[in-house]
PDB file of N, CA and C in Angstrom:
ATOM      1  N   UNK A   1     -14.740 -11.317   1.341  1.00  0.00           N
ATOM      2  CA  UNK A   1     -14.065 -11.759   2.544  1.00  0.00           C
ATOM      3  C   UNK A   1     -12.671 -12.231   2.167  1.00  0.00           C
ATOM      4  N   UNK A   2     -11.582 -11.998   2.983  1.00  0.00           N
ATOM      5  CA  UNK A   2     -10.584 -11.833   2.896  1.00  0.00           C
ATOM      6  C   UNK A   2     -10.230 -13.321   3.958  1.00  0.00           C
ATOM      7  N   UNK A   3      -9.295 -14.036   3.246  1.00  0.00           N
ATOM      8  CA  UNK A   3      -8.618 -15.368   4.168  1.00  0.00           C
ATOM      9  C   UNK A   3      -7.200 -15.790   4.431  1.00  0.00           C
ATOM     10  N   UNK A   4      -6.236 -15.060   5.471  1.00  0.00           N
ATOM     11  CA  UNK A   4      -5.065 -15.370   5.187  1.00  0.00           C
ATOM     12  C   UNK A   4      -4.704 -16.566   5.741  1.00  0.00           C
ATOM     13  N   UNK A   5      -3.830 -17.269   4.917  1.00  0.00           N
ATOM     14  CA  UNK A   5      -3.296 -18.135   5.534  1.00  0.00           C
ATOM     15  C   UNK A   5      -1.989 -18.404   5.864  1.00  0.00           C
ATOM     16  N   UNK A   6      -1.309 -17.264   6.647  1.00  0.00           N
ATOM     17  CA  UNK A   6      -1.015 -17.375   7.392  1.00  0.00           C
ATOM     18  C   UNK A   6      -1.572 -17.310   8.932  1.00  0.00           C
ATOM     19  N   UNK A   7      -0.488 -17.508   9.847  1.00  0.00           N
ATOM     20  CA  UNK A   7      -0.666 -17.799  11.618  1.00  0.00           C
ATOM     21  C   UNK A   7      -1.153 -16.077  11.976  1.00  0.00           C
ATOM     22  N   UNK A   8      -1.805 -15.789  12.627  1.00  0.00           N
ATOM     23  CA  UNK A   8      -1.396 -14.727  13.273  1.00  0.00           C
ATOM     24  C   UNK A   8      -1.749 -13.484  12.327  1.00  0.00           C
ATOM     25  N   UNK A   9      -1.242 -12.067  12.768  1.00  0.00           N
ATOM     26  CA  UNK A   9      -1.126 -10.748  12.574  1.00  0.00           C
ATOM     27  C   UNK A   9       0.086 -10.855  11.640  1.00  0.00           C
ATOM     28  N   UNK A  10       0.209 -10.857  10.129  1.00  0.00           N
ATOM     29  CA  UNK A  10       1.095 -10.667   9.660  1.00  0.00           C
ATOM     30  C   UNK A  10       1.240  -9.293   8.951  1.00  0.00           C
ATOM     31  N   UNK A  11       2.174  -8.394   9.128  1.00  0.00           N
ATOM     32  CA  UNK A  11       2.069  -7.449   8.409  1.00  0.00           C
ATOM     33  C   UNK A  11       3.043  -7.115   7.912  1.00  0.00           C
ATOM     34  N   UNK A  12       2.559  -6.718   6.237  1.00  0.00           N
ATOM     35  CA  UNK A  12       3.274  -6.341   5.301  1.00  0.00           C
ATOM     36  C   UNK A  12       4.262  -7.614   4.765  1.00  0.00           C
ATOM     37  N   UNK A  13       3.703  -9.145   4.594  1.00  0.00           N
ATOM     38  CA  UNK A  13       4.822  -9.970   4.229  1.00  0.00           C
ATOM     39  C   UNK A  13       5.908  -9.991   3.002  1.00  0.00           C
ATOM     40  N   UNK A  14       6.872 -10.546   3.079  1.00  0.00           N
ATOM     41  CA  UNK A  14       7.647 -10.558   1.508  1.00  0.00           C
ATOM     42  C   UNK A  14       6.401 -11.391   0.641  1.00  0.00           C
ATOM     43  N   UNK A  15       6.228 -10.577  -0.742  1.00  0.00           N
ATOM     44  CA  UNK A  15       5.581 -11.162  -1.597  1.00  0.00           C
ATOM     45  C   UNK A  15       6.251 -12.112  -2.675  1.00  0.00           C
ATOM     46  N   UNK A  16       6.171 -13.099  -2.424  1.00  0.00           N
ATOM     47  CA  UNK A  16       7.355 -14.072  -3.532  1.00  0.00           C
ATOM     48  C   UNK A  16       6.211 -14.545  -4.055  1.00  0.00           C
ATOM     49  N   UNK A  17       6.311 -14.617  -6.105  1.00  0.00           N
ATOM     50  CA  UNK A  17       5.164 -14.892  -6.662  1.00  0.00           C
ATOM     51  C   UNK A  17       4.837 -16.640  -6.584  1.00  0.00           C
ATOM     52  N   UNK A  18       5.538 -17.132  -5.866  1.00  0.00           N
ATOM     53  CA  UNK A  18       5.187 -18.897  -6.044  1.00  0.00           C
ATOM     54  C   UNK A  18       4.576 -18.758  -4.503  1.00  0.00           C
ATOM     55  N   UNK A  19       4.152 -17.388  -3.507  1.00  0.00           N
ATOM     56  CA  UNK A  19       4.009 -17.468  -2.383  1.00  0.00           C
ATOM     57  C   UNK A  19       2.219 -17.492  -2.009  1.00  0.00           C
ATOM     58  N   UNK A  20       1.394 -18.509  -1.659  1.00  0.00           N
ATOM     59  CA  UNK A  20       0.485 -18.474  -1.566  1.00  0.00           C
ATOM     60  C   UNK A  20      -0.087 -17.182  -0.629  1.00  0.00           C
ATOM     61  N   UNK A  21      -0.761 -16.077  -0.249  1.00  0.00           N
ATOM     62  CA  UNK A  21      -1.033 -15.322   0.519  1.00  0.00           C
ATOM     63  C   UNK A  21      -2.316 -15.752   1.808  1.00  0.00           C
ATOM     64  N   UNK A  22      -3.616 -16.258   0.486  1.00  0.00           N
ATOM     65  CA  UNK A  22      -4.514 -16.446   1.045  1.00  0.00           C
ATOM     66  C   UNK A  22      -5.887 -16.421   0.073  1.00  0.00           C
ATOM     67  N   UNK A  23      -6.906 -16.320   0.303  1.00  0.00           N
ATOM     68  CA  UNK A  23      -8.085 -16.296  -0.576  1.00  0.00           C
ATOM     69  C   UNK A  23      -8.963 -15.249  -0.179  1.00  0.00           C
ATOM     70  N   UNK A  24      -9.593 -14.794  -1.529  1.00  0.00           N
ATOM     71  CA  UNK A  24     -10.419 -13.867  -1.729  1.00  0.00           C
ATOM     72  C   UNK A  24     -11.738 -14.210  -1.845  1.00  0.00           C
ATOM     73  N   UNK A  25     -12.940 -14.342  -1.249  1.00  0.00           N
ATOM     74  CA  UNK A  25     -14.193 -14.991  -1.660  1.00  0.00           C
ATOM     75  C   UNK A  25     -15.170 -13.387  -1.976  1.00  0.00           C
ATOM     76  N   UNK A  26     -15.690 -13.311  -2.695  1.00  0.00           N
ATOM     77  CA  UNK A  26     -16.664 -12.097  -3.248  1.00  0.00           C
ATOM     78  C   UNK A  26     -18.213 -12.491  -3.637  1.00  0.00           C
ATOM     79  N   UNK A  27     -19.039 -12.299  -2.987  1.00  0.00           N
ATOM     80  CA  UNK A  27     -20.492 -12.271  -3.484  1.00  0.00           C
ATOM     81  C   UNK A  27     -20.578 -11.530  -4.315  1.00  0.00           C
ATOM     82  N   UNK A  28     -21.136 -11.767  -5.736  1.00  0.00           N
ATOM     83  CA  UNK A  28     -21.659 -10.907  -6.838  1.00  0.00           C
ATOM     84  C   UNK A  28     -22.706 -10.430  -6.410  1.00  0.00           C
ATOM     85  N   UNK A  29     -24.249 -11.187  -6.182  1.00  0.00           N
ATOM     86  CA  UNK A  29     -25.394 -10.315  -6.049  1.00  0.00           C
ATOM     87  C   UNK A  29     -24.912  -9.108  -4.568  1.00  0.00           C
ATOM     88  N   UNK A  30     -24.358  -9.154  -3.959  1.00  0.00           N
ATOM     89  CA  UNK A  30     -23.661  -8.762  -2.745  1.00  0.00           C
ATOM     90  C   UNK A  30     -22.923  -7.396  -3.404  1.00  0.00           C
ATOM     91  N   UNK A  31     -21.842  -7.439  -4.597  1.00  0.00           N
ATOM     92  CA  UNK A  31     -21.339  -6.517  -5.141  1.00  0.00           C
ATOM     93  C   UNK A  31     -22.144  -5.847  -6.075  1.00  0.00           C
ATOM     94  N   UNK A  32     -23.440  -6.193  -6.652  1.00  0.00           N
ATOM     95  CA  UNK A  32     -24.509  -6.281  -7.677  1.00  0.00           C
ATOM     96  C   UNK A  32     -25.103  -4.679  -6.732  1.00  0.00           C
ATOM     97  N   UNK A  33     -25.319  -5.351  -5.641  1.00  0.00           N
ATOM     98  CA  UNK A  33     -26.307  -4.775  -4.896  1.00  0.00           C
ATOM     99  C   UNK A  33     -25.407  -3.275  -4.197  1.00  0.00           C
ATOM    100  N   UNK A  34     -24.009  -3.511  -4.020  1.00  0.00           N
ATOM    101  CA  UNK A  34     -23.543  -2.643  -3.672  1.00  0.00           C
ATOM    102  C   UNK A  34     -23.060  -1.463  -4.707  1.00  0.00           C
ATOM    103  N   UNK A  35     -23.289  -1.830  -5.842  1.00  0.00           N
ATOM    104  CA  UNK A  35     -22.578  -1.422  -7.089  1.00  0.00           C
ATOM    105  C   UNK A  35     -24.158  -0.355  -7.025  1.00  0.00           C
ATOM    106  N   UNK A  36     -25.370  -0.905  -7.172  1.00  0.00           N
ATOM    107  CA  UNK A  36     -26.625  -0.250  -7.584  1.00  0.00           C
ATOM    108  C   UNK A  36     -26.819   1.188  -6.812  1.00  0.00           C
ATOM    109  N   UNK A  37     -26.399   0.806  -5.368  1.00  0.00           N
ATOM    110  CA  UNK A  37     -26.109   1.970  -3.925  1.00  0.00           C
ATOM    111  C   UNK A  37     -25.089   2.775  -3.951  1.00  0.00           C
ATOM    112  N   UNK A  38     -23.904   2.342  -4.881  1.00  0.00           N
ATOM    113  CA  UNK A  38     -23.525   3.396  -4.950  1.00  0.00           C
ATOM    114  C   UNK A  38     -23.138   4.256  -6.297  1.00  0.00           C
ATOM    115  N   UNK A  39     -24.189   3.972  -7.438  1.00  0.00           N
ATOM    116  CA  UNK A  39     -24.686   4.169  -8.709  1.00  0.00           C
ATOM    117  C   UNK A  39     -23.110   4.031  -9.373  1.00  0.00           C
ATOM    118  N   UNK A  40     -22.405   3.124  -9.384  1.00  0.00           N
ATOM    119  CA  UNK A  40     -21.251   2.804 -10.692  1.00  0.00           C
ATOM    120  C   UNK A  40     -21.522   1.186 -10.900  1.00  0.00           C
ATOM    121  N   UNK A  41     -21.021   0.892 -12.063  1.00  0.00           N
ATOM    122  CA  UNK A  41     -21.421  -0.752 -12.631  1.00  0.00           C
ATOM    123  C   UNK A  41     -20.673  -1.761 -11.570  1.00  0.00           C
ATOM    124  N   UNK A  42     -21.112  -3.117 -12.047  1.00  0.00           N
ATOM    125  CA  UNK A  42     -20.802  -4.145 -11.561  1.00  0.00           C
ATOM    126  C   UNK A  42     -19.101  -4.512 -11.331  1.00  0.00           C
ATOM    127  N   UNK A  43     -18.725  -4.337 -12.340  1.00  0.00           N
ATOM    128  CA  UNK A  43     -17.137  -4.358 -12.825  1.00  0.00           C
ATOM    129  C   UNK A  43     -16.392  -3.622 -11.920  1.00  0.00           C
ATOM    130  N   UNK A  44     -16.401  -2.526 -11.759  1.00  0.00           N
ATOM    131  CA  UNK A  44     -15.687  -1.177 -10.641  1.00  0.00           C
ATOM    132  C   UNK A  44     -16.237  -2.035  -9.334  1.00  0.00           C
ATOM    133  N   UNK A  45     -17.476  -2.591  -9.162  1.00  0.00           N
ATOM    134  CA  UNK A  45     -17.533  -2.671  -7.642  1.00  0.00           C
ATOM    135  C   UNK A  45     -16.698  -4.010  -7.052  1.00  0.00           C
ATOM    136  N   UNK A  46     -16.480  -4.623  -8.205  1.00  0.00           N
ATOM    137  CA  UNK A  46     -15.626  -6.581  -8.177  1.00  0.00           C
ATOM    138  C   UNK A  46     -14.258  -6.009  -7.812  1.00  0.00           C
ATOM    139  N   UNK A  47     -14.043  -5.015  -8.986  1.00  0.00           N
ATOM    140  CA  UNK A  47     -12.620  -4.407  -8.817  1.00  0.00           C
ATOM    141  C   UNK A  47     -11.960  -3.690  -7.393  1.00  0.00           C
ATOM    142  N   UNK A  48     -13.178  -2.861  -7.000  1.00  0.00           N
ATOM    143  CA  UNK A  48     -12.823  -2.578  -5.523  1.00  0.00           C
ATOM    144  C   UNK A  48     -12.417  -3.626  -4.555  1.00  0.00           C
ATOM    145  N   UNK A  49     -13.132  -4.537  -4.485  1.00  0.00           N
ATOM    146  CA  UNK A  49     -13.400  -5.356  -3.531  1.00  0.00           C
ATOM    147  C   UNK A  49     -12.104  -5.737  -3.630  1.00  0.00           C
ATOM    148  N   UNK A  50     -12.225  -6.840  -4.818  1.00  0.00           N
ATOM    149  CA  UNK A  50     -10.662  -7.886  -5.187  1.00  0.00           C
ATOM    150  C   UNK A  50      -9.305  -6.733  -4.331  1.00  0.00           C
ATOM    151  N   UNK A  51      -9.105  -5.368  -4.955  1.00  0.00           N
ATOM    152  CA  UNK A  51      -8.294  -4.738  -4.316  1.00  0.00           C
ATOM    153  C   UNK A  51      -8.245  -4.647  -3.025  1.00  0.00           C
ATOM    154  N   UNK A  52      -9.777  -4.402  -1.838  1.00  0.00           N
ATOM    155  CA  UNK A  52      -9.511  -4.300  -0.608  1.00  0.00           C
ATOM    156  C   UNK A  52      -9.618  -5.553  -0.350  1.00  0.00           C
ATOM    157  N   UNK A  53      -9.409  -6.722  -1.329  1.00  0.00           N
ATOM    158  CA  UNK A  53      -8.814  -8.115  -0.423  1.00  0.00           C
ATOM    159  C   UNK A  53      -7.598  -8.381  -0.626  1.00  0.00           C
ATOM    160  N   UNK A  54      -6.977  -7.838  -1.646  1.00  0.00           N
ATOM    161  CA  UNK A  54      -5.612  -7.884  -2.019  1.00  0.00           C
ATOM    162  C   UNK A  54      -4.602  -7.006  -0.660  1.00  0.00           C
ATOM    163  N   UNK A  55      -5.249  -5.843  -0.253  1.00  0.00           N
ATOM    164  CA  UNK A  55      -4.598  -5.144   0.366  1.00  0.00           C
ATOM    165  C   UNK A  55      -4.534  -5.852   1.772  1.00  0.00           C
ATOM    166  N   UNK A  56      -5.800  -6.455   2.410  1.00  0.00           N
ATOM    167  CA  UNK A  56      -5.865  -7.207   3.377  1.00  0.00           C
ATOM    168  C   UNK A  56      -4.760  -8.028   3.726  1.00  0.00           C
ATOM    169  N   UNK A  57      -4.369  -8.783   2.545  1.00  0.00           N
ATOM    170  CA  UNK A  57      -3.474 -10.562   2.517  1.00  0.00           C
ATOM    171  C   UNK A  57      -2.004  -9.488   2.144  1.00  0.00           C
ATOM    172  N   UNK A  58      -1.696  -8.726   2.437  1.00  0.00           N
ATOM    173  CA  UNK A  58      -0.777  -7.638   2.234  1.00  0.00           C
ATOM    174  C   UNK A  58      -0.174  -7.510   3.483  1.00  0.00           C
ATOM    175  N   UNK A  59      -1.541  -7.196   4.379  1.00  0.00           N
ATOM    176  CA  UNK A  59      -0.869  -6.256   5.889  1.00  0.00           C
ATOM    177  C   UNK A  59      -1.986  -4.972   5.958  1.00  0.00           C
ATOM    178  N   UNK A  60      -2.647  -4.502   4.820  1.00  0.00           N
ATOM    179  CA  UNK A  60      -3.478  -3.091   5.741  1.00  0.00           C
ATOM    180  C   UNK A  60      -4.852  -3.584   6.306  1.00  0.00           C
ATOM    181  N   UNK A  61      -5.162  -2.636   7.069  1.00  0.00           N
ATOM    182  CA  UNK A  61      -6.665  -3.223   7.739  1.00  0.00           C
ATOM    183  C   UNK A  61      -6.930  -1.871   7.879  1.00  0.00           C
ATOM    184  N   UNK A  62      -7.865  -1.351   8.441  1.00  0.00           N
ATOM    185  CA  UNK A  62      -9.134  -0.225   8.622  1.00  0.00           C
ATOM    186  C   UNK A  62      -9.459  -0.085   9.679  1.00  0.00           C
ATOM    187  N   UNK A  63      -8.873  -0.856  11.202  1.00  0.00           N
ATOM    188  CA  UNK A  63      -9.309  -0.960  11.840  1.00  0.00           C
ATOM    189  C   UNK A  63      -9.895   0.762  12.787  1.00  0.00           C
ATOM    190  N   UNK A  64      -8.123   1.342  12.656  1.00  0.00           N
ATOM    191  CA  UNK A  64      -8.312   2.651  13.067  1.00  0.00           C
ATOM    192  C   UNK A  64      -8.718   3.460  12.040  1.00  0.00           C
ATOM    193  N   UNK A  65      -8.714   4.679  12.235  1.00  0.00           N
ATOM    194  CA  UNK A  65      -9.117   5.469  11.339  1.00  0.00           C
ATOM    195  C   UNK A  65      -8.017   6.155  10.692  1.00  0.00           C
ATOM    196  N   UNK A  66      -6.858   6.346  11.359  1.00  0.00           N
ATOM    197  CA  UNK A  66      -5.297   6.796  10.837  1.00  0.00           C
ATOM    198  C   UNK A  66      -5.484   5.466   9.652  1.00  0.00           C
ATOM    199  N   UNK A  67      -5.475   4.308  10.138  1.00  0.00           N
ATOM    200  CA  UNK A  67      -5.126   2.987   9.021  1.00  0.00           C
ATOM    201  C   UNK A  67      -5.962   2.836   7.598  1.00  0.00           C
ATOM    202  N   UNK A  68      -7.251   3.612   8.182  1.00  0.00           N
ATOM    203  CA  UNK A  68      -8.626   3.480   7.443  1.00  0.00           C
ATOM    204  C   UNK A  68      -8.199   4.056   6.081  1.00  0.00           C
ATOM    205  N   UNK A  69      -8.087   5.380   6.598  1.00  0.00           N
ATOM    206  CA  UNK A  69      -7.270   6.356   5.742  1.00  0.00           C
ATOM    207  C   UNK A  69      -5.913   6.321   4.398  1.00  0.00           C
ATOM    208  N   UNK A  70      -5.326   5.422   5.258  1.00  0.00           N
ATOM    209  CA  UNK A  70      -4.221   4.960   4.613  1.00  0.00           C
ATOM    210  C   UNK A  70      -4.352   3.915   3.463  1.00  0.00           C
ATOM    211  N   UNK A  71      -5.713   2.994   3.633  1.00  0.00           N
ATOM    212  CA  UNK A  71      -5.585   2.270   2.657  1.00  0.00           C
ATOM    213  C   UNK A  71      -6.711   2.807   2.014  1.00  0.00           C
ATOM    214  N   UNK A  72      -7.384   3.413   1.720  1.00  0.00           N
ATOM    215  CA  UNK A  72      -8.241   4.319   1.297  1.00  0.00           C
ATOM    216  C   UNK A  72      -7.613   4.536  -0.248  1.00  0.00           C
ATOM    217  N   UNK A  73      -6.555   5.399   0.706  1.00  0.00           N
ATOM    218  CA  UNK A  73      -5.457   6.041  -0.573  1.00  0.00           C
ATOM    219  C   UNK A  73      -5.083   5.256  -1.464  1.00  0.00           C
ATOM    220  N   UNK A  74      -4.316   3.739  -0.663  1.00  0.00           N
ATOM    221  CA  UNK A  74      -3.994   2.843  -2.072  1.00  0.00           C
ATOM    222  C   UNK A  74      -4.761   2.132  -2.585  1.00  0.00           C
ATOM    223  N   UNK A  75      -6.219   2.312  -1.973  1.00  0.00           N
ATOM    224  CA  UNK A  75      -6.937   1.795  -2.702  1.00  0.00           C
ATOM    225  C   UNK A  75      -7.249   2.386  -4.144  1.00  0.00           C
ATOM    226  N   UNK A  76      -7.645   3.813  -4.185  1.00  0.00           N
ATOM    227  CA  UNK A  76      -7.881   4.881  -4.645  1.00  0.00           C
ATOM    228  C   UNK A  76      -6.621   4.737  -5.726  1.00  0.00           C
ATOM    229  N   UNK A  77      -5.446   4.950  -5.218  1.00  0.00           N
ATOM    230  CA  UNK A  77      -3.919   4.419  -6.465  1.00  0.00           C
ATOM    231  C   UNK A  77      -4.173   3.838  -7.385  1.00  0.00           C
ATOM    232  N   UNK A  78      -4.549   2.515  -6.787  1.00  0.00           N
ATOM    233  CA  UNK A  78      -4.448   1.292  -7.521  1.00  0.00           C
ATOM    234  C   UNK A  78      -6.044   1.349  -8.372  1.00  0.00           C
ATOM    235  N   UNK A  79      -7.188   1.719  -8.184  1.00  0.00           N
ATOM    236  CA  UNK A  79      -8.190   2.003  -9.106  1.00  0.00           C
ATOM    237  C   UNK A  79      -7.798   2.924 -10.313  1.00  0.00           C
ATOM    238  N   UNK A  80      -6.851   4.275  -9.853  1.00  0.00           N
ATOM    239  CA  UNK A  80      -6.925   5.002 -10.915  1.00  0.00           C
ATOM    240  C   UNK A  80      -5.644   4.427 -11.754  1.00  0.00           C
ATOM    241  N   UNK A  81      -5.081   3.569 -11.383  1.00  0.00           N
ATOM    242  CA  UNK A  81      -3.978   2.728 -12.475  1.00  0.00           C
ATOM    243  C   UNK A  81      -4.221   1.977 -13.347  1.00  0.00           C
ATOM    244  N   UNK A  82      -5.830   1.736 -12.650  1.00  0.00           N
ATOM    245  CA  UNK A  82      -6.736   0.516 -14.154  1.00  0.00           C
ATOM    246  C   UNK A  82      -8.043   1.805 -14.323  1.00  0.00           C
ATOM    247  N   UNK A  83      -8.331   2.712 -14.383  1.00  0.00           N
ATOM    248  CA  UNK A  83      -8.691   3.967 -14.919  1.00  0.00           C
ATOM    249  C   UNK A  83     -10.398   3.603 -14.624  1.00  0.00           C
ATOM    250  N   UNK A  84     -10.750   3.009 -13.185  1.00  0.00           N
ATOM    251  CA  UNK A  84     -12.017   2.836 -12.966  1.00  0.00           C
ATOM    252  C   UNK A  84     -12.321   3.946 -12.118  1.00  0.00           C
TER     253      UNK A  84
END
């Protein structure tokens, strides 16, 4: 689960590194269990996640399916840049 703290619909904010975004909370047995369903280890499934919460406190969401799509891709980027 993804927590921004900011107000509102923010999208795409300036990222300044002293800039708090928001928080990431992740269930392990939760990723344990999702990792088993979709037969790759524990590690790749933390890694997904952390990324589609990173992308969240960013600006993308999934809501549509054009959007779905879109972060799909950088999700997909950003996995094969750490070679999971």
């Amino acid at each position: 689960m993804t927590f921004n703290l900011e107000e509102g619909d923010l999208i795409f904010p300036e990222v300044d590194k002293n800039k708090l975004l928001g928080d990431i909370v992740v269930s392990v047995e939760t990723a344990q269990r999702q990792a088993n369903n979709l037969n790759h280890n524990l590690e790749k499934e933390l890694a997904i996640l952390l990324i589609h919460g990173l992308l969240h406190l960013i600006g993308y969401d999934h809501e549509e399916d054009r959007d779905n799509k879109i972060m799909q891709v950088k999700e997909n980027e950003i996995l094969d840049t750490f070679d999971l």
